[in-house]
Protein backbone atom coordinates (compact mmCIF):
# COMPACT_ATOMS: atom_id res chain seq x y z
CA UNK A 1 0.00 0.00 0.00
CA UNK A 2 1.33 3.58 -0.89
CA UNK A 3 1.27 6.34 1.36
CA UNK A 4 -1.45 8.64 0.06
CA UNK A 5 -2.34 12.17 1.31
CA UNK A 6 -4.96 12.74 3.96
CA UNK A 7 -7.29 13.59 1.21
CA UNK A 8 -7.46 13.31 -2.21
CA UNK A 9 -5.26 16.51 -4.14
CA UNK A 10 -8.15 17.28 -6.67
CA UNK A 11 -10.18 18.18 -3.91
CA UNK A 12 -7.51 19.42 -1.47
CA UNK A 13 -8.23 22.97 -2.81
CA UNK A 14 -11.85 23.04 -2.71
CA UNK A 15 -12.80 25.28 0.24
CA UNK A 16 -16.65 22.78 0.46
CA UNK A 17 -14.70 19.64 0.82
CA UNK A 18 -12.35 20.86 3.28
CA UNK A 19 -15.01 22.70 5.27
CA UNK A 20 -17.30 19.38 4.97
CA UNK A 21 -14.93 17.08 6.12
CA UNK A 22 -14.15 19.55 9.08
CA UNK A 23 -18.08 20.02 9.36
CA UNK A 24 -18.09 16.16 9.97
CA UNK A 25 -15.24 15.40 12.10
CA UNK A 26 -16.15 18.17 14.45
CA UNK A 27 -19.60 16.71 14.80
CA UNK A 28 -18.57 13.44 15.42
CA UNK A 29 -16.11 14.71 18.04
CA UNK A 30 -19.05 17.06 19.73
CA UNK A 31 -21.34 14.65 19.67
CA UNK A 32 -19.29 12.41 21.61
CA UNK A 33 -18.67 14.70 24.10
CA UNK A 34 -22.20 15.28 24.62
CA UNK A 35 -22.87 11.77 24.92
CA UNK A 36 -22.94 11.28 28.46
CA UNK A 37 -25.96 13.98 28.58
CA UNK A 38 -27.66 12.68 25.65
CA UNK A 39 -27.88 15.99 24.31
CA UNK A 40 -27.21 16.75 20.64
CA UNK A 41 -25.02 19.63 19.26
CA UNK A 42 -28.09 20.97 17.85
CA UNK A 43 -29.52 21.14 21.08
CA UNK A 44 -26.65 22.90 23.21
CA UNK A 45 -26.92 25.34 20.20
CA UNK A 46 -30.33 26.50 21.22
CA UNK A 47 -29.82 26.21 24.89
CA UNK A 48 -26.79 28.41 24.25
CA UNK A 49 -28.53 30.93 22.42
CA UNK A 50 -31.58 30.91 24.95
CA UNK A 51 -29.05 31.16 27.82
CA UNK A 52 -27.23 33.91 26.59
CA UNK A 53 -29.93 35.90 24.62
CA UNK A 54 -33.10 35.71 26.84
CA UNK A 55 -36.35 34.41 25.50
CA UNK A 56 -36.89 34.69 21.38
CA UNK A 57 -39.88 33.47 19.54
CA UNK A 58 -39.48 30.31 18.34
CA UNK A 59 -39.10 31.62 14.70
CA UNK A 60 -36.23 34.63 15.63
CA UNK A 61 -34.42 31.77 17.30
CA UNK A 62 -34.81 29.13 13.99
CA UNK A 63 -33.76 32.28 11.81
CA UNK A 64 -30.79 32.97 13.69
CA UNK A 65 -29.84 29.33 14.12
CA UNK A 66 -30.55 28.56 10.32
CA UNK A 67 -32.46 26.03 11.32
CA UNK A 68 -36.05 25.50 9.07
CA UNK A 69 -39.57 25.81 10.66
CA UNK A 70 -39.64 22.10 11.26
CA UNK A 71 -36.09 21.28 12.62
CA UNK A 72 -37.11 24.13 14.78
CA UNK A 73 -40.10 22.49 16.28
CA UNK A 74 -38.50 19.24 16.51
CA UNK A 75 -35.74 20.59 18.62
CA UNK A 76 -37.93 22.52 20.89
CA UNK A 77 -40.24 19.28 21.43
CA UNK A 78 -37.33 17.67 22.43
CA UNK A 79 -36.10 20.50 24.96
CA UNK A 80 -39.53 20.96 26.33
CA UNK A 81 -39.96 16.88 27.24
CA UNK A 82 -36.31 16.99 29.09
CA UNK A 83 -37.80 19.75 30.73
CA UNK A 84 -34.87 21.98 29.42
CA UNK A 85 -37.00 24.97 27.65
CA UNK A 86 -40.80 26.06 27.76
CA UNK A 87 -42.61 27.89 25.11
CA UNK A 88 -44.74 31.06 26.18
CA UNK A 89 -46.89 32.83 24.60
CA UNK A 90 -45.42 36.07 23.37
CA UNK A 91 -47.51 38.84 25.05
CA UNK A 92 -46.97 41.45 21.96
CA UNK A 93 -48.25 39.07 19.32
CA UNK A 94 -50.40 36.25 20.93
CA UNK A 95 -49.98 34.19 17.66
CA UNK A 96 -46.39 33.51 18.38
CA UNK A 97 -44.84 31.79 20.81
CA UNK A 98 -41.44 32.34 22.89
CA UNK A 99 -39.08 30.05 24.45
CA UNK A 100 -37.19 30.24 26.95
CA UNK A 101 -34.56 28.29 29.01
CA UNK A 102 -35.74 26.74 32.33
CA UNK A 103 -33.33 26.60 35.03
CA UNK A 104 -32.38 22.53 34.13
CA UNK A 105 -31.71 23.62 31.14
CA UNK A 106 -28.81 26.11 32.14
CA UNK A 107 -27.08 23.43 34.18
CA UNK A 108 -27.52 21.05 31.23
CA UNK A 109 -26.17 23.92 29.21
CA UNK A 110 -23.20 24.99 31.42
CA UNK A 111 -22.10 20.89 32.39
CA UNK A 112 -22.26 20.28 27.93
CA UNK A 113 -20.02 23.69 27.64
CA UNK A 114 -17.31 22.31 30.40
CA UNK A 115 -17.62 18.67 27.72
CA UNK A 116 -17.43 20.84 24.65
CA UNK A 117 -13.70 22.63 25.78
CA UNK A 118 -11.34 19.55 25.75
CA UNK A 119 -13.14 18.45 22.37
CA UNK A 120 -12.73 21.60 20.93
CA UNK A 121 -9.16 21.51 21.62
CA UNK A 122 -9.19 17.56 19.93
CA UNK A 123 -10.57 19.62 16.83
CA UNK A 124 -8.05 22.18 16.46
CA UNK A 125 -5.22 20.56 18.02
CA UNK A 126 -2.94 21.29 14.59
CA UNK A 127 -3.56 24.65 15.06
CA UNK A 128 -1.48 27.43 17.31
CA UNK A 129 -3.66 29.79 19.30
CA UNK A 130 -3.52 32.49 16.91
CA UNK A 131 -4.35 29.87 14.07
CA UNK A 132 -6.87 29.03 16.41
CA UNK A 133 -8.22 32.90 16.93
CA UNK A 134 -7.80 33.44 13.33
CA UNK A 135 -9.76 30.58 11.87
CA UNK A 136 -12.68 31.23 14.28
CA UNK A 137 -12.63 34.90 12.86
CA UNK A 138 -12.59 33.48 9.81
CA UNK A 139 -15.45 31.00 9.68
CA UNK A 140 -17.66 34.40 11.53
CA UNK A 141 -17.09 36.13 8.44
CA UNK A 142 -17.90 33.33 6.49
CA UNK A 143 -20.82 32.43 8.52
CA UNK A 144 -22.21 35.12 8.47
CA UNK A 145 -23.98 35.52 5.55
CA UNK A 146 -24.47 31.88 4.64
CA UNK A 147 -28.23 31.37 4.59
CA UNK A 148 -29.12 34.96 4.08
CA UNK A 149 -31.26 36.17 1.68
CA UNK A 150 -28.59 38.15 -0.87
CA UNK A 151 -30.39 41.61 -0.27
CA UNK A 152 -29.70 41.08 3.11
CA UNK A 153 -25.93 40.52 2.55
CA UNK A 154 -25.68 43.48 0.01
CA UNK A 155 -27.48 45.92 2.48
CA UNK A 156 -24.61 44.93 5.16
CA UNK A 157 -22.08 44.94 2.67
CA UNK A 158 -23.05 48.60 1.24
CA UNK A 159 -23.42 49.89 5.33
């Protein structure tokens, strides 16, 4: 067998392969980290959010998440029957609803952040810490405006 390179070279240089396979591994590694909580990646994202950020409606928080209207609900469902997150109505528009971290679901949240450090380092091991600072300021700027609508992305662009 001959040694080969970690990936194959025609791809090597395309940025969706690279940031696929990275998308992948660092999934794998998070979600074994979270494993001992049985609590997804997707799910420490909203509890995150809801921790940090204070109660959104459910469709502010699936907007800023990128997740769709019914990954959204699914996720919710499954914080609300862990007992993790609650849905209120909103009293400005009684049609919406907003949710909101319960107080289990900010020690779930802090114990899976404390999991999430030493696998983060796993992840970027490779990298220095200013690779490290620089990639993550990087894949922001990126990140950013993937999933926007474009005349959102021009009216930042041209502020």
């Amino acid at each position: 067998m001959t040694d080969r390179p970690p990936f194959p070279p025609a791809l090597i240089e395309r940025v969706g392969f690279l940031l696929a396979m990275v998308k992948g591994g660092a999934e794998a590694i998070c979600i074994r980290a979270l494993a001992p909580l049985d609590l997804h990646v997707k799910q420490f994202g909203l509890l995150t959010v809801l921790a940090t950020e204070g109660p959104l409606s459910q469709q502010e928080l699936g907007e800023w998440t990128r997740h769709d209207r019914s990954t959204m609900v699914t996720l919710i469902d499954s914080l609300e029957e862990r007992g993790w997150a609650r849905r209120e109505r909103n009293p400005s528009d009684r049609r919406a609803y907003m949710v909101q971290i319960t107080p289990s679901g900010r020690r779930i949240q802090a114990r899976a952040y404390k999991l999430l450090l030493p696998a983060e380092d796993e992840l970027l091991e490779a990298l220095s810490p200013q690779e490290r600072e620089r990639l993550v300021e990087l894949l922001a700027k990126v990140a950013a405006d993937i999933g926007r609508p474009p005349s959102e992305v021009q009216a930042q662009s041209s502020a």
